[in-house]
PDB file of N, CA and C in Angstrom:
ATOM      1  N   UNK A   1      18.115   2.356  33.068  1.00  0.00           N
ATOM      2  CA  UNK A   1      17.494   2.339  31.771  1.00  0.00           C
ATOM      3  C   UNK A   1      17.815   3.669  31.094  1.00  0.00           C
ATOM      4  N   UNK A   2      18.350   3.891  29.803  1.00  0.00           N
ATOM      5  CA  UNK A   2      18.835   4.716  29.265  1.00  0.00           C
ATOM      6  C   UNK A   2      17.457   5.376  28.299  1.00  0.00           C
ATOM      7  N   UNK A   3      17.667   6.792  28.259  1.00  0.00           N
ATOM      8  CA  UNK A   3      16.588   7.543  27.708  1.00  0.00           C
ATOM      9  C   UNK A   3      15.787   7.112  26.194  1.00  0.00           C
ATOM     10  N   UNK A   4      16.384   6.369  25.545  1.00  0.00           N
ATOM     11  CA  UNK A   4      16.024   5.575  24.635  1.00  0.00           C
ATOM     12  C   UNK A   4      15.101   4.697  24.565  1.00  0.00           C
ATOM     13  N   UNK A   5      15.218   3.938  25.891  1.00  0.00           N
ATOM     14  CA  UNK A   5      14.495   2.928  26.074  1.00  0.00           C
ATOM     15  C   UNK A   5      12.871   3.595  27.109  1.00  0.00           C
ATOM     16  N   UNK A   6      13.490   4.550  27.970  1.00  0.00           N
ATOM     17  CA  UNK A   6      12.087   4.911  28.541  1.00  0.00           C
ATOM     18  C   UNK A   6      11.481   5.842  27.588  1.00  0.00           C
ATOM     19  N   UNK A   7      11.902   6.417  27.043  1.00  0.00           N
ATOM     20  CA  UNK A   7      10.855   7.373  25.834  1.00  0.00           C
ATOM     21  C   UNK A   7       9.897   5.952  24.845  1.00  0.00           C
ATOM     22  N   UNK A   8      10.715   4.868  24.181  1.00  0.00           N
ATOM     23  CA  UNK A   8      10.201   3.568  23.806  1.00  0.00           C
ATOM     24  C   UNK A   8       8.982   3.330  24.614  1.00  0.00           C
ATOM     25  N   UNK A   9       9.566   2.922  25.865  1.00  0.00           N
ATOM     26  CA  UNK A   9       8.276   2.132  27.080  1.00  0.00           C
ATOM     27  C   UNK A   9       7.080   3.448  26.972  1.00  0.00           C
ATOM     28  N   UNK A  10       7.722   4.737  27.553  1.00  0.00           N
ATOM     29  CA  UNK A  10       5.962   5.567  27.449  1.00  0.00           C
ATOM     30  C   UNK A  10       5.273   5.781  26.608  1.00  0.00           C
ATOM     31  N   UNK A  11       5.896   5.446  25.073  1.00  0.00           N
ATOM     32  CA  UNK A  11       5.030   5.603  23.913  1.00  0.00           C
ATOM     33  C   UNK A  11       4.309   4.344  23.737  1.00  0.00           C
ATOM     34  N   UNK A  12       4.966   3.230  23.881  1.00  0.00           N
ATOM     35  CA  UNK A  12       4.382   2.057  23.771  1.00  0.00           C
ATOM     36  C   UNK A  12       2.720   1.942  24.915  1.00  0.00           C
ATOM     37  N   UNK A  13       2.842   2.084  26.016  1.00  0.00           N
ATOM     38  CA  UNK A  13       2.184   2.642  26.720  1.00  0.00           C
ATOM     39  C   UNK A  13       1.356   3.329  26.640  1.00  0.00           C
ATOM     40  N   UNK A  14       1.509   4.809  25.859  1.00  0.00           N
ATOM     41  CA  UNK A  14       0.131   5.687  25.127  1.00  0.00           C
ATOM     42  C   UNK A  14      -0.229   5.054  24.182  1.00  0.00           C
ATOM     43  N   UNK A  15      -0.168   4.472  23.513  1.00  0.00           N
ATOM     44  CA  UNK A  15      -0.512   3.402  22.468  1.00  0.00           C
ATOM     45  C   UNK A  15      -1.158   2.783  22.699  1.00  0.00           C
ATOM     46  N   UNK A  16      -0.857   1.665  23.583  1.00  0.00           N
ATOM     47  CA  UNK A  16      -1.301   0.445  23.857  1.00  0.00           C
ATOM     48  C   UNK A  16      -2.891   0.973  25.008  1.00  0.00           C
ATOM     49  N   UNK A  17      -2.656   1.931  25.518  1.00  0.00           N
ATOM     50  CA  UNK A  17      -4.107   2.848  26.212  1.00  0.00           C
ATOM     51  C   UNK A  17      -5.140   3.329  25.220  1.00  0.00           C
ATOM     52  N   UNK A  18      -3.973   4.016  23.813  1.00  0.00           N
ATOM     53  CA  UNK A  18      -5.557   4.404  23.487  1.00  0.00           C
ATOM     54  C   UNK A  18      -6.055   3.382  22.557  1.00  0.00           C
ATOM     55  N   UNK A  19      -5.594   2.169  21.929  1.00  0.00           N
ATOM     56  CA  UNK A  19      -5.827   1.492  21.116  1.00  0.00           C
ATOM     57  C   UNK A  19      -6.773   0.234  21.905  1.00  0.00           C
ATOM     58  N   UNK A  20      -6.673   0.262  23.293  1.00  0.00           N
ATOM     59  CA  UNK A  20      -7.204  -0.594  24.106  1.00  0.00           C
ATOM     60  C   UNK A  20      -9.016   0.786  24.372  1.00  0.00           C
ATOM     61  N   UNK A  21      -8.607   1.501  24.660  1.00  0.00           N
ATOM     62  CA  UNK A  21      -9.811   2.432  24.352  1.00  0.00           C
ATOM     63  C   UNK A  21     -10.566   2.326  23.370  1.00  0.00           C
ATOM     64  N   UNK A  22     -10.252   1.978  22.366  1.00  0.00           N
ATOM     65  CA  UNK A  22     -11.103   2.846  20.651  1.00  0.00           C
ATOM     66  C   UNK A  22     -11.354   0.893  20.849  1.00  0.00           C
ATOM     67  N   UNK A  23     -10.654  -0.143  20.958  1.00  0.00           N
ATOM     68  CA  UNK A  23     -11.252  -1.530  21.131  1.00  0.00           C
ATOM     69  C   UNK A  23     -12.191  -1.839  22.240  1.00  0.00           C
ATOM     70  N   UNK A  24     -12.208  -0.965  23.574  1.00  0.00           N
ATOM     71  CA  UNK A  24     -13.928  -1.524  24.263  1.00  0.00           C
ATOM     72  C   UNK A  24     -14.824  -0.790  23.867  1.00  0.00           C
ATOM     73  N   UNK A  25     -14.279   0.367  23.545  1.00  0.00           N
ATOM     74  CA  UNK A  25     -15.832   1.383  22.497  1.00  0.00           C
ATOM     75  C   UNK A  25     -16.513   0.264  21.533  1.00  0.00           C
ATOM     76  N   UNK A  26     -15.655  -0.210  20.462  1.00  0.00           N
ATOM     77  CA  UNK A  26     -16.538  -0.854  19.455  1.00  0.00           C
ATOM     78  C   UNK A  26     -16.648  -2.480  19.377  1.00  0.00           C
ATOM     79  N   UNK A  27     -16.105  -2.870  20.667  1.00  0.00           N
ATOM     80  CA  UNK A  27     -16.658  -4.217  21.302  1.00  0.00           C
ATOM     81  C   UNK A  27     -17.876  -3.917  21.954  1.00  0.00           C
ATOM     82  N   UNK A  28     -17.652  -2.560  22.565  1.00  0.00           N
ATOM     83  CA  UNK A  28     -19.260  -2.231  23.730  1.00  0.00           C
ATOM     84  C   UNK A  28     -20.539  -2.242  22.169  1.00  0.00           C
ATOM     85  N   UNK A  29     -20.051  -1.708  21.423  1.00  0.00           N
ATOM     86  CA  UNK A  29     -20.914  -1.608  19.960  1.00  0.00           C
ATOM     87  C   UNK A  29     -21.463  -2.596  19.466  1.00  0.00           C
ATOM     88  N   UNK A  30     -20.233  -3.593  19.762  1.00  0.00           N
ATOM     89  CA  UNK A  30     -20.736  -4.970  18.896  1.00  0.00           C
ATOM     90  C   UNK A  30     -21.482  -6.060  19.905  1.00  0.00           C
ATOM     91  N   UNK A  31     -21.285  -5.642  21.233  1.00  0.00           N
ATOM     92  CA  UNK A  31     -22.171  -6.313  21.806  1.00  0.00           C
ATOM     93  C   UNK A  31     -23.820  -5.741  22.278  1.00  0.00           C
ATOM     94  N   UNK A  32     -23.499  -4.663  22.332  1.00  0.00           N
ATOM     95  CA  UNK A  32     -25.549  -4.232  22.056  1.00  0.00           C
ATOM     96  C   UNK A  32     -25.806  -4.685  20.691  1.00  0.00           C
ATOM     97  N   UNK A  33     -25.074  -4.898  19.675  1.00  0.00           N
ATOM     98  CA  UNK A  33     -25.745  -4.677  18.599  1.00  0.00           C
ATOM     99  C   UNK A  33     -26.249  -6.522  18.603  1.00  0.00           C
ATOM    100  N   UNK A  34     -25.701  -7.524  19.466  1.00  0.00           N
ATOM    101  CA  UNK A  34     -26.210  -8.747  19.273  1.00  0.00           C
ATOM    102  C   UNK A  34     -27.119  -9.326  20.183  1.00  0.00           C
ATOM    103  N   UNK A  35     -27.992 -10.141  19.432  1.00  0.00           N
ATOM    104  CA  UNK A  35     -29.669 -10.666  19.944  1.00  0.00           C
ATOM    105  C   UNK A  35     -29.197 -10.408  21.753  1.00  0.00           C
ATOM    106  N   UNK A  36     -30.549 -10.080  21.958  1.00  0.00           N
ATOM    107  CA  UNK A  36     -30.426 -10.277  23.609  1.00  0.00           C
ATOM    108  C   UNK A  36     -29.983  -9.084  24.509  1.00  0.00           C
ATOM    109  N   UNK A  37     -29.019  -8.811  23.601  1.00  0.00           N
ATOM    110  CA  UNK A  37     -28.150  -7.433  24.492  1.00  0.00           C
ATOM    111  C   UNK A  37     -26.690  -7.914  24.103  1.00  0.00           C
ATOM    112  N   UNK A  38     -26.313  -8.863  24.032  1.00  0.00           N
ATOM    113  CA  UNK A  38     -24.948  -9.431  24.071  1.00  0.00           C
ATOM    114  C   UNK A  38     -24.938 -10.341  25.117  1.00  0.00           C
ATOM    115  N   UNK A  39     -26.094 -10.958  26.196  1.00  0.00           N
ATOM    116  CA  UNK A  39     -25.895 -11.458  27.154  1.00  0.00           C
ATOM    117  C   UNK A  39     -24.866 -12.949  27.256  1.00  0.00           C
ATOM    118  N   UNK A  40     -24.749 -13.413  25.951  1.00  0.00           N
ATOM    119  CA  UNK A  40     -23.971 -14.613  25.888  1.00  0.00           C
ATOM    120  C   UNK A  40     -22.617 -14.591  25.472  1.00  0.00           C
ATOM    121  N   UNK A  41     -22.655 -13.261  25.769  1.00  0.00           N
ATOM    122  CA  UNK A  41     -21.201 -13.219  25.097  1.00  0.00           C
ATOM    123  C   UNK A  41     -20.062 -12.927  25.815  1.00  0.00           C
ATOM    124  N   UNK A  42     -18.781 -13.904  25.657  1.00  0.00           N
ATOM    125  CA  UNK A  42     -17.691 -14.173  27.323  1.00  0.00           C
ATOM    126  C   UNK A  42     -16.410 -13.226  26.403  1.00  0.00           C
ATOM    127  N   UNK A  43     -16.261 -11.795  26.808  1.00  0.00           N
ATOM    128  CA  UNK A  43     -15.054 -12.045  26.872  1.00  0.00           C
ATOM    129  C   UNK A  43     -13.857 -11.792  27.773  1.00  0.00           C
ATOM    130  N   UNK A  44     -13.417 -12.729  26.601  1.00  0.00           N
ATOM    131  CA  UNK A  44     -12.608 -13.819  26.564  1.00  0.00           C
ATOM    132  C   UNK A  44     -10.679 -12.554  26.189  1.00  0.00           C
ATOM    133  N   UNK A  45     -11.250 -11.402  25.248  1.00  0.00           N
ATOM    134  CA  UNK A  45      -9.849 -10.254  25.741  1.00  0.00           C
ATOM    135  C   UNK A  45      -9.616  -9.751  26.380  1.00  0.00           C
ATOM    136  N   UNK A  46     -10.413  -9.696  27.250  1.00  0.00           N
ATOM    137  CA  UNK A  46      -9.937  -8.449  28.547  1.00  0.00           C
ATOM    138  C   UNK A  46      -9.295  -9.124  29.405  1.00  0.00           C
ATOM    139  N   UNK A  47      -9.157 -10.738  29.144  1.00  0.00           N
ATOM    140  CA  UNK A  47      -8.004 -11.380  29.923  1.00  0.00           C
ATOM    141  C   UNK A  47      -6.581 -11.362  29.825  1.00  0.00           C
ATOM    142  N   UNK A  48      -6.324 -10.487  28.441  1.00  0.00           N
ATOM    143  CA  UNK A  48      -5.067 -10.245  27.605  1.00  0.00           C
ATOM    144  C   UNK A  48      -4.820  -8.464  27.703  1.00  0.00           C
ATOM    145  N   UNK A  49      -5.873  -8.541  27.569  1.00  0.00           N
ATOM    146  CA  UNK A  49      -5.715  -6.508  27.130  1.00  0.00           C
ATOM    147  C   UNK A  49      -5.655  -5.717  28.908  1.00  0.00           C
ATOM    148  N   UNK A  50      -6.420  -6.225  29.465  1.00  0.00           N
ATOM    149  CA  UNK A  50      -6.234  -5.218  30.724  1.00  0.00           C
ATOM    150  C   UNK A  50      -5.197  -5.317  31.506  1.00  0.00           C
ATOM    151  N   UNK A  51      -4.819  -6.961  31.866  1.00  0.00           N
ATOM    152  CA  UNK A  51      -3.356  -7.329  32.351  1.00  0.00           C
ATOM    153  C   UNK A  51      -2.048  -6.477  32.080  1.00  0.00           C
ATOM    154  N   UNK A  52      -1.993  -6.335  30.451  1.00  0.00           N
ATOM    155  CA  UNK A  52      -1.160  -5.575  29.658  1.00  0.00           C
ATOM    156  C   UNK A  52      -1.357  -4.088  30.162  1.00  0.00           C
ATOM    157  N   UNK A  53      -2.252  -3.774  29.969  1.00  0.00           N
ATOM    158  CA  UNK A  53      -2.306  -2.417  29.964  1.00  0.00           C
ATOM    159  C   UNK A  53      -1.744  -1.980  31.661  1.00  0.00           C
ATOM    160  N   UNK A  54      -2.314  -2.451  32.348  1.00  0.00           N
ATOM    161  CA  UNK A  54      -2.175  -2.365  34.002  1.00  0.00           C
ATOM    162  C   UNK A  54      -0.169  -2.594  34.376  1.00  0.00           C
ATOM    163  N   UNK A  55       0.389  -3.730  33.421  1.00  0.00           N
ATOM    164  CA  UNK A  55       1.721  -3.639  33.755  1.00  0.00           C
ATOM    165  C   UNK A  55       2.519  -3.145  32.742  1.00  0.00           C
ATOM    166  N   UNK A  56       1.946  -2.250  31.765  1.00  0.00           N
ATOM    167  CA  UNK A  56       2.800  -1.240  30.652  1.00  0.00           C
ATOM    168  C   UNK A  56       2.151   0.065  31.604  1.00  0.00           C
ATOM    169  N   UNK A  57       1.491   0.366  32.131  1.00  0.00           N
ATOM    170  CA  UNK A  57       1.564   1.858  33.375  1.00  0.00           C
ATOM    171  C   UNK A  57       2.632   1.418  34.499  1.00  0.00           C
ATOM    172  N   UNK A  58       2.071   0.289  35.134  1.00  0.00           N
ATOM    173  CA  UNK A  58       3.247   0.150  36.287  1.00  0.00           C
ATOM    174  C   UNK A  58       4.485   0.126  36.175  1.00  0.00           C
ATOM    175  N   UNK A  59       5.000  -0.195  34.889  1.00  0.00           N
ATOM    176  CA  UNK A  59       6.311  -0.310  34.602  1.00  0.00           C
ATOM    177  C   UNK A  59       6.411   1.242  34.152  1.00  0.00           C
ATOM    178  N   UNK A  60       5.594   1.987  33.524  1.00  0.00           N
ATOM    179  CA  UNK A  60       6.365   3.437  33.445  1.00  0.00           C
ATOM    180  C   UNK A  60       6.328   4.139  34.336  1.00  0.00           C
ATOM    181  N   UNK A  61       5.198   4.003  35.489  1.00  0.00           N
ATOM    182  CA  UNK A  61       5.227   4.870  36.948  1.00  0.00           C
ATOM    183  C   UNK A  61       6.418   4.346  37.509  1.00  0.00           C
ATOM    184  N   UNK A  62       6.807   3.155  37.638  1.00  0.00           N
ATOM    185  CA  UNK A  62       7.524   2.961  38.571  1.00  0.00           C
ATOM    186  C   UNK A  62       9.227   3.500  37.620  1.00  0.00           C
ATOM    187  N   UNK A  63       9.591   3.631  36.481  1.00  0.00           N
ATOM    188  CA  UNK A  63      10.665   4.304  36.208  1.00  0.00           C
ATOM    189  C   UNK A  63      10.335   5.824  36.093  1.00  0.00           C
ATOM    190  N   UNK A  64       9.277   6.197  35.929  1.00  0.00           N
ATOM    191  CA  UNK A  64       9.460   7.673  35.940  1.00  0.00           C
ATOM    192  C   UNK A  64       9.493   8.102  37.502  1.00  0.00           C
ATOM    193  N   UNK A  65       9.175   7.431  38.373  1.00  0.00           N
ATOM    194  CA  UNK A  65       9.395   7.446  39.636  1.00  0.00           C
ATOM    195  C   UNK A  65      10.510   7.426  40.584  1.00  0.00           C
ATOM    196  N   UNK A  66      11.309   6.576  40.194  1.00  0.00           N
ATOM    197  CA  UNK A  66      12.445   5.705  40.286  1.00  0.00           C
ATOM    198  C   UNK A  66      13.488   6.948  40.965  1.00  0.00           C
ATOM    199  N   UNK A  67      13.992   6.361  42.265  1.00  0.00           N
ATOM    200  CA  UNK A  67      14.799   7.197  42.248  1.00  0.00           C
ATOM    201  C   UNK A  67      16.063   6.998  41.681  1.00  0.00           C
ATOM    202  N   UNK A  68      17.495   7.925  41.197  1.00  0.00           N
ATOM    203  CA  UNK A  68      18.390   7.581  40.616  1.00  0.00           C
ATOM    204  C   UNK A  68      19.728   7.382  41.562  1.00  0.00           C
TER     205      UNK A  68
END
């Protein structure tokens, strides 16, 4: 993988971390803020967002790792 493309992948990566950050902050927000506590409430993104996030790190540990 040429330096182009891994500078691409680790930014995509800090990105996709802190934008997944600043989104369970004000999901955690929006669910105290509904009746009950939020107790009825499924979600239903963290089936999309954590997956992602977990194999946009593994894929940059494992090339910044990588031996050549």
């Amino acid at each position: 993988m040429n330096k182009t493309k891994k500078v691409l992948l680790y930014g995509i990566t800090i990105v996709v971390i802190v934008f997944s950050c600043i989104w369970e902050y004000y999901t955690q927000q929006w669910i105290a803020a509904q009746p009950e506590g939020g107790g009825a409430v499924i979600r239903v993104d963290a089936f999309v967002l954590w997956p992602l996030v977990l194999t946009l790190v593994s894929v940059s540990l494992f090339q910044l790792f990588k031996k050549k």
